[in-house]
Protein backbone atom coordinates (compact mmCIF):
# COMPACT_ATOMS: atom_id res chain seq x y z
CA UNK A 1 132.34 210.79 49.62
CA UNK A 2 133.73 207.41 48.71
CA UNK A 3 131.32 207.04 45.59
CA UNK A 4 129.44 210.18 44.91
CA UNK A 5 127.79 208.01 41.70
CA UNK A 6 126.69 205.07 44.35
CA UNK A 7 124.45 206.94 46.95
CA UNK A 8 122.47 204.22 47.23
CA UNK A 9 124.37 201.86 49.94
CA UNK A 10 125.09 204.64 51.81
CA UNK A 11 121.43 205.88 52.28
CA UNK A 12 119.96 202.26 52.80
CA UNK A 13 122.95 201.39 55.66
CA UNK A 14 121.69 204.31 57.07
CA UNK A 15 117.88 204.44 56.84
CA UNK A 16 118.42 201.14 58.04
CA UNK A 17 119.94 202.19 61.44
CA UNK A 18 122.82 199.94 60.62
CA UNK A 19 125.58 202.75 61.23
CA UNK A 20 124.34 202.55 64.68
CA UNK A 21 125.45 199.02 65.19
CA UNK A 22 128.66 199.16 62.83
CA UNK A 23 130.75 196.22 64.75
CA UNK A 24 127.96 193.99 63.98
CA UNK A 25 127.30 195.20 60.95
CA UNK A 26 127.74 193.07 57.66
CA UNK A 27 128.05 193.63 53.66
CA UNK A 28 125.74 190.86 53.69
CA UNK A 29 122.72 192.82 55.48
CA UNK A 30 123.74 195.87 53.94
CA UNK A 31 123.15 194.38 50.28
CA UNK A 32 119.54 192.71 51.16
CA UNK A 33 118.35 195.88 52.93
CA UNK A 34 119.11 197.48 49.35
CA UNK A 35 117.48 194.84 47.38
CA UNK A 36 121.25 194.52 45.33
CA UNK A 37 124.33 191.40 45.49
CA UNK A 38 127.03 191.82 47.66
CA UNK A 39 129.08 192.04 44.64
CA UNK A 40 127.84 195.78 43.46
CA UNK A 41 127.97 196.73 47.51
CA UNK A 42 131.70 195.97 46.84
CA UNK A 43 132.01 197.53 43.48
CA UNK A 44 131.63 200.72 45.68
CA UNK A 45 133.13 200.28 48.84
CA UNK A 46 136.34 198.12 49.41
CA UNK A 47 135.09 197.27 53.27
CA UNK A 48 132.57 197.90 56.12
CA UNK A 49 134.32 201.05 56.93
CA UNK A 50 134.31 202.92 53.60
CA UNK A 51 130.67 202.17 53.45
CA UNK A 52 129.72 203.29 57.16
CA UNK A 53 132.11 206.73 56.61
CA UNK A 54 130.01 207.24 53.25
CA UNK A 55 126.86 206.68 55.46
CA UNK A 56 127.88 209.07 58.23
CA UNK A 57 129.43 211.79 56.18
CA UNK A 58 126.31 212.53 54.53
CA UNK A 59 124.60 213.18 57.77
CA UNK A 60 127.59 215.11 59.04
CA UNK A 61 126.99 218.76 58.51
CA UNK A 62 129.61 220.83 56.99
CA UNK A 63 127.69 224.26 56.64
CA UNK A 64 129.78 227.91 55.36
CA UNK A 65 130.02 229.56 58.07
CA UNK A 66 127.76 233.18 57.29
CA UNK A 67 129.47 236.52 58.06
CA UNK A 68 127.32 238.45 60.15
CA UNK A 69 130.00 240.68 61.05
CA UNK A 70 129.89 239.16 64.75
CA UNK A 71 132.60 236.41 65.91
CA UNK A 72 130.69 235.58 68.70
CA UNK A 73 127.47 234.82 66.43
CA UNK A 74 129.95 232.87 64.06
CA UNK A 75 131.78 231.02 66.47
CA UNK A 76 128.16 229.68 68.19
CA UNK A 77 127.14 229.24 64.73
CA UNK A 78 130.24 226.57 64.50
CA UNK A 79 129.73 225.07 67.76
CA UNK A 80 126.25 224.64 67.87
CA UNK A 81 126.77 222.45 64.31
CA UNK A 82 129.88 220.06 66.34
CA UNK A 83 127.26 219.52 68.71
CA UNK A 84 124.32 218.83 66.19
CA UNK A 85 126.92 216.26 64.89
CA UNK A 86 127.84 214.83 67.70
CA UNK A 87 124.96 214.46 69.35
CA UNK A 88 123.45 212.63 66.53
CA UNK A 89 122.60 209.15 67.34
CA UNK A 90 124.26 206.93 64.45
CA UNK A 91 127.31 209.85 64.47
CA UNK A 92 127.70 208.99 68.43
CA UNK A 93 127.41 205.42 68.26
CA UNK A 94 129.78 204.47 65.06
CA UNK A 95 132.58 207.13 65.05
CA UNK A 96 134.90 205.25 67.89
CA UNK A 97 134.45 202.01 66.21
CA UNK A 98 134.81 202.95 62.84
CA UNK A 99 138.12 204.98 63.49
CA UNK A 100 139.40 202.09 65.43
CA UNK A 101 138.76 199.79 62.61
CA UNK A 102 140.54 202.24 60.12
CA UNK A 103 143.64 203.34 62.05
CA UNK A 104 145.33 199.78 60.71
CA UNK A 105 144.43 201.15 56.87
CA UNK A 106 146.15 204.60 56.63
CA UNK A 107 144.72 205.10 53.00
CA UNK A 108 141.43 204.39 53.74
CA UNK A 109 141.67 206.33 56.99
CA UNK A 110 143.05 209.34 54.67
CA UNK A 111 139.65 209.26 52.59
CA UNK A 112 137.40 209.26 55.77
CA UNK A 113 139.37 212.20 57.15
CA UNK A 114 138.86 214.14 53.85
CA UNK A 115 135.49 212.99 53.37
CA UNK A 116 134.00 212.70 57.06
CA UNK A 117 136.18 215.90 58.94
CA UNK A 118 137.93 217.87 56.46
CA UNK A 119 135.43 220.23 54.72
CA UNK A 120 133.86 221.26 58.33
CA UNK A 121 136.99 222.19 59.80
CA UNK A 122 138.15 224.34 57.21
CA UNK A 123 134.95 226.15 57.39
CA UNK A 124 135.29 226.54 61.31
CA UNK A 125 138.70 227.67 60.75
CA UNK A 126 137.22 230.08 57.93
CA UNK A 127 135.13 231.75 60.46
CA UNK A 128 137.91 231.91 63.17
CA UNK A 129 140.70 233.76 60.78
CA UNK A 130 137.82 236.01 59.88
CA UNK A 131 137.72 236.87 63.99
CA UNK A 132 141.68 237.09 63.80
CA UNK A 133 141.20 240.09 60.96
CA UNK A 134 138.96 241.88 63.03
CA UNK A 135 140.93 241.86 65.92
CA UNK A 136 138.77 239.66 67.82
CA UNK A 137 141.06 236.77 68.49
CA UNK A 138 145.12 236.67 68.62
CA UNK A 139 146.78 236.82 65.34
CA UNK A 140 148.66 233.51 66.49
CA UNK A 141 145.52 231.66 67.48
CA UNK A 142 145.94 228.18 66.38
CA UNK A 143 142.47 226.82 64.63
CA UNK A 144 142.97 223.66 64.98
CA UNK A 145 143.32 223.35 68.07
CA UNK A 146 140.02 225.36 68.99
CA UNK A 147 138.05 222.63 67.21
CA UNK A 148 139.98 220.18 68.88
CA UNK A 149 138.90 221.64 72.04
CA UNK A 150 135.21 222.11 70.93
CA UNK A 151 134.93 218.60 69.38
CA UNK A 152 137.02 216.90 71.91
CA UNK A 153 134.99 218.15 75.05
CA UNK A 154 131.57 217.40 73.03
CA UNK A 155 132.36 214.01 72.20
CA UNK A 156 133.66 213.09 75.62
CA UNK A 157 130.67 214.32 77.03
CA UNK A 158 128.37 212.70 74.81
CA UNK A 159 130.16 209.48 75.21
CA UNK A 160 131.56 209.25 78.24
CA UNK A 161 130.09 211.41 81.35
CA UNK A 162 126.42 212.36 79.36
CA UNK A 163 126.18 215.85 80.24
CA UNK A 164 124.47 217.79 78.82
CA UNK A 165 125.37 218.87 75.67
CA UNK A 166 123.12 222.21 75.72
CA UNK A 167 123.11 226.47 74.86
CA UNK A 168 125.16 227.17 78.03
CA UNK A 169 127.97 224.35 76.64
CA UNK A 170 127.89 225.93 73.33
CA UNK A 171 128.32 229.51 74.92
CA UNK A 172 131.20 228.34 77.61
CA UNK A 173 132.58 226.85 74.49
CA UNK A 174 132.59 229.74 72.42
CA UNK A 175 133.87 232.05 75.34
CA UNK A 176 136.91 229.96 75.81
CA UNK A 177 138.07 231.53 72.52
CA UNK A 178 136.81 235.06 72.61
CA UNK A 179 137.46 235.88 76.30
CA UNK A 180 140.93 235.50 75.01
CA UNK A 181 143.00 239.07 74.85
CA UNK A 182 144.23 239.69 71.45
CA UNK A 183 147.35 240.05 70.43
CA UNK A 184 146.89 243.99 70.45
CA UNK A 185 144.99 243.96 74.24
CA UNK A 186 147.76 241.79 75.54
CA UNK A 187 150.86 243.84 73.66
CA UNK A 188 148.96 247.02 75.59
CA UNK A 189 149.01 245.45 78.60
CA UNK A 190 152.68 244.50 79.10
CA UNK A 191 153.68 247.52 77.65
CA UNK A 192 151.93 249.35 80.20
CA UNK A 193 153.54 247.37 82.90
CA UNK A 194 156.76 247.68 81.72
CA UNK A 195 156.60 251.52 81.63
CA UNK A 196 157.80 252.68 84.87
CA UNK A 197 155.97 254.88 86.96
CA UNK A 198 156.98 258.72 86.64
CA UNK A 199 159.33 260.23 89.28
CA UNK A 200 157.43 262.85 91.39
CA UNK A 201 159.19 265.12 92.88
């Protein structure tokens, strides 16, 4: 959060809808839907941005990921939460904008990351090492990348082509990592081709 002792801004841009129309959104309308001066708006949030993030991050969910002793429960446990995110209206609507307007502000852009992204992806990448240890996934499976993947092919769907994002998504998702051979499948395999066949006589 950018002020976890100044909820209040956050909640009202929000109940307010304003997240959803961030480029048009002002400090100004922020501070009379709270009944409060722009000044203590600003005492909280430097910008626009800091205050939409705030907003959006509390409405971003971030859940532990249970063990249940099954990856595949786990991992649609994870990607059934991107897509709750994602598919949330004020989520959808602000996030392009919001990074766009932050990119030219790398600190500020550094506290949305670890406020808005940072504490869900560890979690997801919790839940995936747990899969490496059992020997579900390959040891060298690279986490980040998977919820790359996941988010990246959400987002562009909710944005850009509107299909559906919907339980056979979220299970060709989740396949796309498990159907993967492990490390110790795979090592079987090309040992097993590299052993030549025994001479008969």
């Amino acid at each position: 959060m950018w002020s976890p002792h100044a909820p209040e801004g956050a909640r009202t841009t929000r109940a307010a809808g304003l997240t959803s129309h961030w480029p048009a959104l002002t400090i100004e309308a922020v501070a009379a839907a709270a009944g409060v001066g722009k000044s203590t708006i600003y005492r909280w949030w430097p910008n626009k941005e800091a205050l939409v993030a705030d907003a959006l991050a509390e409405v971003f969910r971030a859940d532990d990921i249970p063990d249940l002793g099954d990856t595949h429960a786990e991992l649609r446990y994870a990607v059934d939460m991107t897509i709750d995110n994602y598919a949330n209206e004020d989520i959808a609507a602000s996030l392009p904008a919001l990074a766009a307007g932050l990119l030219p502000h790398p600190e500020l852009m550094s506290r949305f990351r670890e406020a808005f992204l940072f504490r869900k992806r560890e979690n997801i990448a919790v839940a995936l090492r747990r899969a490496v240890g059992r020997g579900d996934l390959p040891d060298d499976l690279d986490t980040d990348l998977v919820q790359d993947i996941w988010a990246g092919t959400i987002l562009y769907r909710r944005l850009m082509t509107g299909s559906p994002l919907d339980a056979d998504l979220a299970e060709h998702l989740v396949r796309l990592v498990t159907d993967t051979p492990t490390h110790r499948d795979g090592g079987a395999t090309r040992a097993a081709a590299r052993t030549p066949e025994p001479v008969r006589p």
